[in-house]
PDB file of N, CA and C in Angstrom:
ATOM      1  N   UNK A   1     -86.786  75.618  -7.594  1.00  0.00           N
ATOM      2  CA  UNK A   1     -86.446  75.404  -8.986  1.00  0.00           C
ATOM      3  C   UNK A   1     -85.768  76.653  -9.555  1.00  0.00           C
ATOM      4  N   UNK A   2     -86.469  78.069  -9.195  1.00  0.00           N
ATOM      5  CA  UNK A   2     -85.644  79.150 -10.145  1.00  0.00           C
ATOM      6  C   UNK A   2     -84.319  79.375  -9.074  1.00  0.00           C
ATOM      7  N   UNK A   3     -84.087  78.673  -7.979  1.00  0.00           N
ATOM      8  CA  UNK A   3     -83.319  79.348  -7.406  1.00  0.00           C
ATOM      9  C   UNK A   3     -81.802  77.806  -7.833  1.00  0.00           C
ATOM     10  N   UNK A   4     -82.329  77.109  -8.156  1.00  0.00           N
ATOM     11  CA  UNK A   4     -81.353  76.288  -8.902  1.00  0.00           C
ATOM     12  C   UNK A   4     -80.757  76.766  -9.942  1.00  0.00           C
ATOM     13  N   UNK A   5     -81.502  77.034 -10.771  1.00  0.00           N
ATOM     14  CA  UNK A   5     -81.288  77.455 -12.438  1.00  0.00           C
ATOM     15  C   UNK A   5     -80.198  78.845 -12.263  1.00  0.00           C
ATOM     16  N   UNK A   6     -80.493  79.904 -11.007  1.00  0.00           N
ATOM     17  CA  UNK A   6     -80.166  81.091 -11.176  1.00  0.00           C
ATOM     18  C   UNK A   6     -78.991  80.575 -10.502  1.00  0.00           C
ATOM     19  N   UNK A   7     -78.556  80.010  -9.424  1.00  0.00           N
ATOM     20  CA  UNK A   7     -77.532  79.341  -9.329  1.00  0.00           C
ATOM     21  C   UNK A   7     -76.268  78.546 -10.688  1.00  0.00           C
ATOM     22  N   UNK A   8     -77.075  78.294 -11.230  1.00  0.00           N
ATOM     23  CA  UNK A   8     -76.242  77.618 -12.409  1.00  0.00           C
ATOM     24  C   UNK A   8     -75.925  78.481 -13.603  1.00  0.00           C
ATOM     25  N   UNK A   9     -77.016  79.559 -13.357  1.00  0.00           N
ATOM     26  CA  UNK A   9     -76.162  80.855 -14.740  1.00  0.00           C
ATOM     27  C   UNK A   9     -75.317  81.596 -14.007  1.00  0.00           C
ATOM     28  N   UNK A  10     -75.107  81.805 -12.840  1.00  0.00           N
ATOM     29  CA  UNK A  10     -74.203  82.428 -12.035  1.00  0.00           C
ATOM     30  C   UNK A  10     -72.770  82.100 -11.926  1.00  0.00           C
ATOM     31  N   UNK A  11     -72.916  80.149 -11.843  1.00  0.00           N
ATOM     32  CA  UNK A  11     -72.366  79.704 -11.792  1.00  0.00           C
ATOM     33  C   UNK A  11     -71.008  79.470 -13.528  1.00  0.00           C
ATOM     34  N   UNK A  12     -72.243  79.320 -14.498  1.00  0.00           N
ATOM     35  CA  UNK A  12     -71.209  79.762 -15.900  1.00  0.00           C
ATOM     36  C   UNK A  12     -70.827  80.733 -16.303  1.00  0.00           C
ATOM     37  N   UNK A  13     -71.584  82.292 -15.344  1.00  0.00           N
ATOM     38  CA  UNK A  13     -70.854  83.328 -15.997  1.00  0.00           C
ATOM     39  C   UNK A  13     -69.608  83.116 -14.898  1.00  0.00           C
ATOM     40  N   UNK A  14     -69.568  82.724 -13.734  1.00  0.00           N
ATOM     41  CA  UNK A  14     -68.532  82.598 -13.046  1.00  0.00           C
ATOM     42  C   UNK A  14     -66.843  82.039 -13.647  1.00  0.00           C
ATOM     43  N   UNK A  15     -67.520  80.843 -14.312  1.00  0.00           N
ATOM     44  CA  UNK A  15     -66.250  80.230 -14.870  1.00  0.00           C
ATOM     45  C   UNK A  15     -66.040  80.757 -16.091  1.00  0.00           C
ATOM     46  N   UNK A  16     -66.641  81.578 -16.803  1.00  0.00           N
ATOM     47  CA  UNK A  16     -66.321  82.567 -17.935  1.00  0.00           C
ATOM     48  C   UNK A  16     -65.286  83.212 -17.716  1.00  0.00           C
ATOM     49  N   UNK A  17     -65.887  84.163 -16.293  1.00  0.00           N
ATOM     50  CA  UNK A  17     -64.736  84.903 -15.864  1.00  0.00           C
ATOM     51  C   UNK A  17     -63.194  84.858 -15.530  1.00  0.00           C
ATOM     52  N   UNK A  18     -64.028  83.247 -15.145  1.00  0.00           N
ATOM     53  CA  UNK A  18     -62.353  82.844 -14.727  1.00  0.00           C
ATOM     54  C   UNK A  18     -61.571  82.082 -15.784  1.00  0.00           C
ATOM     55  N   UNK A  19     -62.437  81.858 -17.194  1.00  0.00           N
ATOM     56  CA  UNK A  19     -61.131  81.695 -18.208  1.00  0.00           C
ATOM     57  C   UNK A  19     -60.640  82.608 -18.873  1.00  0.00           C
ATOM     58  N   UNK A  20     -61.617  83.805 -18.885  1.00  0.00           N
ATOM     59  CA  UNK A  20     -60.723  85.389 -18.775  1.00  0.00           C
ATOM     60  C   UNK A  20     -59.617  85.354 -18.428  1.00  0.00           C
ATOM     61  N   UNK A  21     -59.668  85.257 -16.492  1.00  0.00           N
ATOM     62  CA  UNK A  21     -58.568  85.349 -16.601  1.00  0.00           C
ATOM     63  C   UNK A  21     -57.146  84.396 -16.651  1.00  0.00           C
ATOM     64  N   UNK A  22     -57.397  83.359 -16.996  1.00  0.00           N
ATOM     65  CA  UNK A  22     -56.456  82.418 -17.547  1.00  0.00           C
ATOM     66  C   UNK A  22     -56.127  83.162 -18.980  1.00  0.00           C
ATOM     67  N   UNK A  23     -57.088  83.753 -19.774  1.00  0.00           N
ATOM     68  CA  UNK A  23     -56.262  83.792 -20.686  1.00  0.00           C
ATOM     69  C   UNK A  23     -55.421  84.972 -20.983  1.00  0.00           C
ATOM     70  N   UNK A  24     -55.615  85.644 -20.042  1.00  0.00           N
ATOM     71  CA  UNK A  24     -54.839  87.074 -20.232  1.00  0.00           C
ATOM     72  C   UNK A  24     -53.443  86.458 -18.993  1.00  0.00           C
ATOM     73  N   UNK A  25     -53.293  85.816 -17.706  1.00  0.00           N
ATOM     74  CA  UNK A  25     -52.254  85.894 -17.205  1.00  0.00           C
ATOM     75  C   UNK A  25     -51.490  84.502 -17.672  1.00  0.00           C
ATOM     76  N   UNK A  26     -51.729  83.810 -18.703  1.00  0.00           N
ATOM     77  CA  UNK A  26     -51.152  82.609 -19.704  1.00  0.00           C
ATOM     78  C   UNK A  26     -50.114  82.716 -20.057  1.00  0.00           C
ATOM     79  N   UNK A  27     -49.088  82.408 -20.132  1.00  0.00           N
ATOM     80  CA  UNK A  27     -48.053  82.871 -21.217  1.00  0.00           C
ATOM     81  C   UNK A  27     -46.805  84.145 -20.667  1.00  0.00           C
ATOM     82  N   UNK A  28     -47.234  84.594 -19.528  1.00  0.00           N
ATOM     83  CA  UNK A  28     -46.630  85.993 -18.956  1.00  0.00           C
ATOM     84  C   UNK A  28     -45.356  85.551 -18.919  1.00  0.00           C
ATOM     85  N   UNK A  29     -44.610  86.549 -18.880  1.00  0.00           N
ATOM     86  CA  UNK A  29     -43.012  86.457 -18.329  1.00  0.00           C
ATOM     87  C   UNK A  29     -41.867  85.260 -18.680  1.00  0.00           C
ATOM     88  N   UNK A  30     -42.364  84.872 -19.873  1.00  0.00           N
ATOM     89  CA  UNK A  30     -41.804  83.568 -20.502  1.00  0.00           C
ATOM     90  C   UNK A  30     -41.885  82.067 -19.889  1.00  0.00           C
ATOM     91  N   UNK A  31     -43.498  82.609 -19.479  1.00  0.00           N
ATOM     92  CA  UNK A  31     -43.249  81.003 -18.861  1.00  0.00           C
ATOM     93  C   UNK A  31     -44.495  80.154 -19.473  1.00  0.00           C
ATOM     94  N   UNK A  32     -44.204  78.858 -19.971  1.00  0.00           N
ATOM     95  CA  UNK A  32     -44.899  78.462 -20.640  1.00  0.00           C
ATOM     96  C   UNK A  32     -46.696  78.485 -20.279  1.00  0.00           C
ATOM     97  N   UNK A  33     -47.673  78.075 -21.652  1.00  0.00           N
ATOM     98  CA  UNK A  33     -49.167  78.287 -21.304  1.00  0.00           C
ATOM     99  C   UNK A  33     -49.387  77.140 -20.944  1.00  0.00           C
ATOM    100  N   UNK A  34     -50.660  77.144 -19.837  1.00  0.00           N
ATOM    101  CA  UNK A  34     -51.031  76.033 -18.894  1.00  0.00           C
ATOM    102  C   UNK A  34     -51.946  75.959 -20.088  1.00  0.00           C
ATOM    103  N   UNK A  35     -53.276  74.803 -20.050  1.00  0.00           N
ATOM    104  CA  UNK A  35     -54.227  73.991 -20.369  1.00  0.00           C
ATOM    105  C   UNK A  35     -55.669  75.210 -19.350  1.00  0.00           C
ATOM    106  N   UNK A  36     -54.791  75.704 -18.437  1.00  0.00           N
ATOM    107  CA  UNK A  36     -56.219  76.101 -17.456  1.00  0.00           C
ATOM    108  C   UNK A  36     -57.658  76.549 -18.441  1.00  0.00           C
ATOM    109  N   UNK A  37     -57.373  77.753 -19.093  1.00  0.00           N
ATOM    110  CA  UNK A  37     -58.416  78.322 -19.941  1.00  0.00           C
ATOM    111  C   UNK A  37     -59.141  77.268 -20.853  1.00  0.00           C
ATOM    112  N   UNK A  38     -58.790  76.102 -21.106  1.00  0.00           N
ATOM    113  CA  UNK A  38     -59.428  75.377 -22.029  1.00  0.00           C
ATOM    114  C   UNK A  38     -59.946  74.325 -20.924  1.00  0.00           C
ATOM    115  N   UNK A  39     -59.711  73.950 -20.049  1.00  0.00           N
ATOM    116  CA  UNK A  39     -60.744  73.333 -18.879  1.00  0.00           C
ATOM    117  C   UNK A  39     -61.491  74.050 -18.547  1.00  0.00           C
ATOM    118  N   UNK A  40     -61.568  75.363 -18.122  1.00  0.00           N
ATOM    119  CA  UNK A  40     -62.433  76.461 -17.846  1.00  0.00           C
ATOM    120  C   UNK A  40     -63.885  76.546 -19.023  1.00  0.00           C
ATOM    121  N   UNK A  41     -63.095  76.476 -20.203  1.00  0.00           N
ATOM    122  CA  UNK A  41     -64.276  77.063 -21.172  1.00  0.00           C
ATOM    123  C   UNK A  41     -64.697  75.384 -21.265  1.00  0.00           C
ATOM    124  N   UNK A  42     -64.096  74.293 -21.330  1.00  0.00           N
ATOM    125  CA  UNK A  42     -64.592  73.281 -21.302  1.00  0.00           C
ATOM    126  C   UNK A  42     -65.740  72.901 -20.428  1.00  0.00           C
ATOM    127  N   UNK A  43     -65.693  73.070 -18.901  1.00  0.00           N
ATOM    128  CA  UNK A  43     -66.550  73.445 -17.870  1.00  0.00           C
ATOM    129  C   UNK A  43     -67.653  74.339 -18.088  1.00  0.00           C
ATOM    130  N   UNK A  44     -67.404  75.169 -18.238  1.00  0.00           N
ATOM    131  CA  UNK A  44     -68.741  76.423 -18.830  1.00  0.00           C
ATOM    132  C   UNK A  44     -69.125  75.856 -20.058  1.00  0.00           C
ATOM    133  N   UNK A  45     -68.866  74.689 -20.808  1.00  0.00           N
ATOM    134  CA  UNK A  45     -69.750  73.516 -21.786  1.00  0.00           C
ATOM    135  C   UNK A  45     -70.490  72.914 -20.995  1.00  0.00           C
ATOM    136  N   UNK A  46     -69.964  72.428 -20.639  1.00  0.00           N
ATOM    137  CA  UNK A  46     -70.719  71.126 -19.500  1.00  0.00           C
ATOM    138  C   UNK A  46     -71.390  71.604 -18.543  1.00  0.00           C
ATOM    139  N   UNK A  47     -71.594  72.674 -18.134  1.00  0.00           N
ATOM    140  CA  UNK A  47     -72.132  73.742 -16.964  1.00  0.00           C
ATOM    141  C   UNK A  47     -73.565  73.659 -17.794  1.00  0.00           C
ATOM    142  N   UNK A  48     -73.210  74.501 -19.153  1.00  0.00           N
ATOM    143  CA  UNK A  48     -74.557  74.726 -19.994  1.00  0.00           C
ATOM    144  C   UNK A  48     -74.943  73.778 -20.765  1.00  0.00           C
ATOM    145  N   UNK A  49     -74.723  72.519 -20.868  1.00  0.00           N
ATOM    146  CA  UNK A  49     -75.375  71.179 -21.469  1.00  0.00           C
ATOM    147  C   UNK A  49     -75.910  70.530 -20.293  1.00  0.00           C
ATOM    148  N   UNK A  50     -75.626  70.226 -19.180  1.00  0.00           N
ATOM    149  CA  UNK A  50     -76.633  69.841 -18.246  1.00  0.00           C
ATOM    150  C   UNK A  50     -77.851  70.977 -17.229  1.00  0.00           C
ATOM    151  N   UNK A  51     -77.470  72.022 -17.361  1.00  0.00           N
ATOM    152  CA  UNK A  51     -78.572  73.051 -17.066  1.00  0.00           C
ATOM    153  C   UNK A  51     -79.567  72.943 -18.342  1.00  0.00           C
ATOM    154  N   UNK A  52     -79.135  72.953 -19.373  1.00  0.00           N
ATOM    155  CA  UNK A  52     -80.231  73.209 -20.567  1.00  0.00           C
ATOM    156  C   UNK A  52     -81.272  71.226 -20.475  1.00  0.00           C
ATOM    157  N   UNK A  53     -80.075  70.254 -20.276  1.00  0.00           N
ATOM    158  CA  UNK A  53     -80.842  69.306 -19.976  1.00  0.00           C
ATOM    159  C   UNK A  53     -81.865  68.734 -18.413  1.00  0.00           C
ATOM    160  N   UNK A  54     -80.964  69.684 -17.590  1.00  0.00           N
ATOM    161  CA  UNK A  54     -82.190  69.800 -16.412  1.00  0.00           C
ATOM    162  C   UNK A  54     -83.606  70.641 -16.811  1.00  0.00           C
ATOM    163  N   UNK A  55     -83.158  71.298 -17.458  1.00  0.00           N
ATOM    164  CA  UNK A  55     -84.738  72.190 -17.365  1.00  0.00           C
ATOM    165  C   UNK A  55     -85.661  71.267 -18.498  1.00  0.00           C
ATOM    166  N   UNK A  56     -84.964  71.088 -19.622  1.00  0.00           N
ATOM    167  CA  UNK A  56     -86.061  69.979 -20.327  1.00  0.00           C
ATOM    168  C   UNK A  56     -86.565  68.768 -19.216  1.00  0.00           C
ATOM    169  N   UNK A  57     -85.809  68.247 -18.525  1.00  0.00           N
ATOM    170  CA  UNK A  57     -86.382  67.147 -17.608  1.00  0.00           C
ATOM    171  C   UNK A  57     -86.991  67.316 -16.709  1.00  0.00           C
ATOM    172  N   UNK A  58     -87.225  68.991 -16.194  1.00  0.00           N
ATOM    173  CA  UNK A  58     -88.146  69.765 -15.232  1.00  0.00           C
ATOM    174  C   UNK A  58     -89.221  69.549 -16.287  1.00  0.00           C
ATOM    175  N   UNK A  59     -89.202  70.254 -17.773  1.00  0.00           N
ATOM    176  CA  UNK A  59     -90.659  70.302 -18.120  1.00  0.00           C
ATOM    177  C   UNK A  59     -91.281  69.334 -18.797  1.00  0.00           C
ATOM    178  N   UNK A  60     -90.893  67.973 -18.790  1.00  0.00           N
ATOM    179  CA  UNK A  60     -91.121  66.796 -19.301  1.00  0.00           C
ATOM    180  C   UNK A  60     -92.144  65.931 -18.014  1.00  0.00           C
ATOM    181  N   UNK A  61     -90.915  66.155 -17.105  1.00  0.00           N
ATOM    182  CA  UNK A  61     -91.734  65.754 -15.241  1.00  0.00           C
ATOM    183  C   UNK A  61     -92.589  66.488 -14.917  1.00  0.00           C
ATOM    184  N   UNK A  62     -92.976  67.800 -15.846  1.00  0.00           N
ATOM    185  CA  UNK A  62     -93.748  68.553 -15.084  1.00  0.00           C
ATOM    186  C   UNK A  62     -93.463  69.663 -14.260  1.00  0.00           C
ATOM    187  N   UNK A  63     -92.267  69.544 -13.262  1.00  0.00           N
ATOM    188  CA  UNK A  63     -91.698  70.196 -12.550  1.00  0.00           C
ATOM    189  C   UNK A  63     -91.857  71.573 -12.598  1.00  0.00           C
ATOM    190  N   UNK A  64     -91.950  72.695 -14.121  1.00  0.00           N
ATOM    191  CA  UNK A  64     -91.898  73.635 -14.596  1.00  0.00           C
ATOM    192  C   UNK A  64     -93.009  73.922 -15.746  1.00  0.00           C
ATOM    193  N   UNK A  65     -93.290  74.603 -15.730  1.00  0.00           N
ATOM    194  CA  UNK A  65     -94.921  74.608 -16.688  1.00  0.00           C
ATOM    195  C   UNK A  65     -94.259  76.114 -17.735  1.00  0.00           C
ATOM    196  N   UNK A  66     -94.836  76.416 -19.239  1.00  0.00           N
ATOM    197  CA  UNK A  66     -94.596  77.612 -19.735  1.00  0.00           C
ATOM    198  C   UNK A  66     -95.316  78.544 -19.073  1.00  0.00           C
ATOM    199  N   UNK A  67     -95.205  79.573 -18.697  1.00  0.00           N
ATOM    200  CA  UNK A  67     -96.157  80.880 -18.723  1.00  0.00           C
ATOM    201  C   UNK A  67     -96.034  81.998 -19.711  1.00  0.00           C
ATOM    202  N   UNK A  68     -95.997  81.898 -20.764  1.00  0.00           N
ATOM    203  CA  UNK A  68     -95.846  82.543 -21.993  1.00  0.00           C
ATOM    204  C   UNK A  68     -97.126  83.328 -22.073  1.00  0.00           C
ATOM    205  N   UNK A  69     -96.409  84.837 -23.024  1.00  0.00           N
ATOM    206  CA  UNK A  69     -97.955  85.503 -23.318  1.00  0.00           C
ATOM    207  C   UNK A  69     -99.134  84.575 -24.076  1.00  0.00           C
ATOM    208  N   UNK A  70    -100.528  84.447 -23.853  1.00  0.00           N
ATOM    209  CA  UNK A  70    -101.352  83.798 -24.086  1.00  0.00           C
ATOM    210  C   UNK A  70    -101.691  84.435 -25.351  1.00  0.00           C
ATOM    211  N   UNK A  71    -102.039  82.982 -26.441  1.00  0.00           N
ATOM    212  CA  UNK A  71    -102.496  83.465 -27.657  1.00  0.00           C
ATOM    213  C   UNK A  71    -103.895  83.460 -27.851  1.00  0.00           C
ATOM    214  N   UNK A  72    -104.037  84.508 -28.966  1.00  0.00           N
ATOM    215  CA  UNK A  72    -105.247  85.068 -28.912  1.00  0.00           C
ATOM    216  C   UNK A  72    -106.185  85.476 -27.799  1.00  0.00           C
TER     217      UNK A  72
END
């Protein structure tokens, strides 16, 4: 399970990076801007709306339990 999850933040800072660099080599040398960077950041949406909805459905199934500091 954590080795999924750590997979999948790896995985959106990954495509972060790579609409970085779409958006800095975009536009160069007069040649028109692609769409790439906005599929990219579109992807790193959808990357982090189904990771945030896997882990609720881990702790709904059970799958994942809190271990939070204990109160009182």
């Amino acid at each position: 399970m954590k080795v999924l999850i750590a997979v999948a933040l790896i995985g959106i800072v990954i495509v972060l990076a790579l609409a970085g660099v779409f958006m800095l080599r975009d536009g160069r040398d007069g040649q028109p801007k692609t769409g790439s960077m906005m599929r990219a950041l579109a992807l790193r949406v959808t990357l982090s709306i189904l990771l945030l909805a896997f882990i609720l459905l881990s702790y709904w199934m059970g799958w994942i339990k809190p271990t939070g500091i204990a109160l009182g």
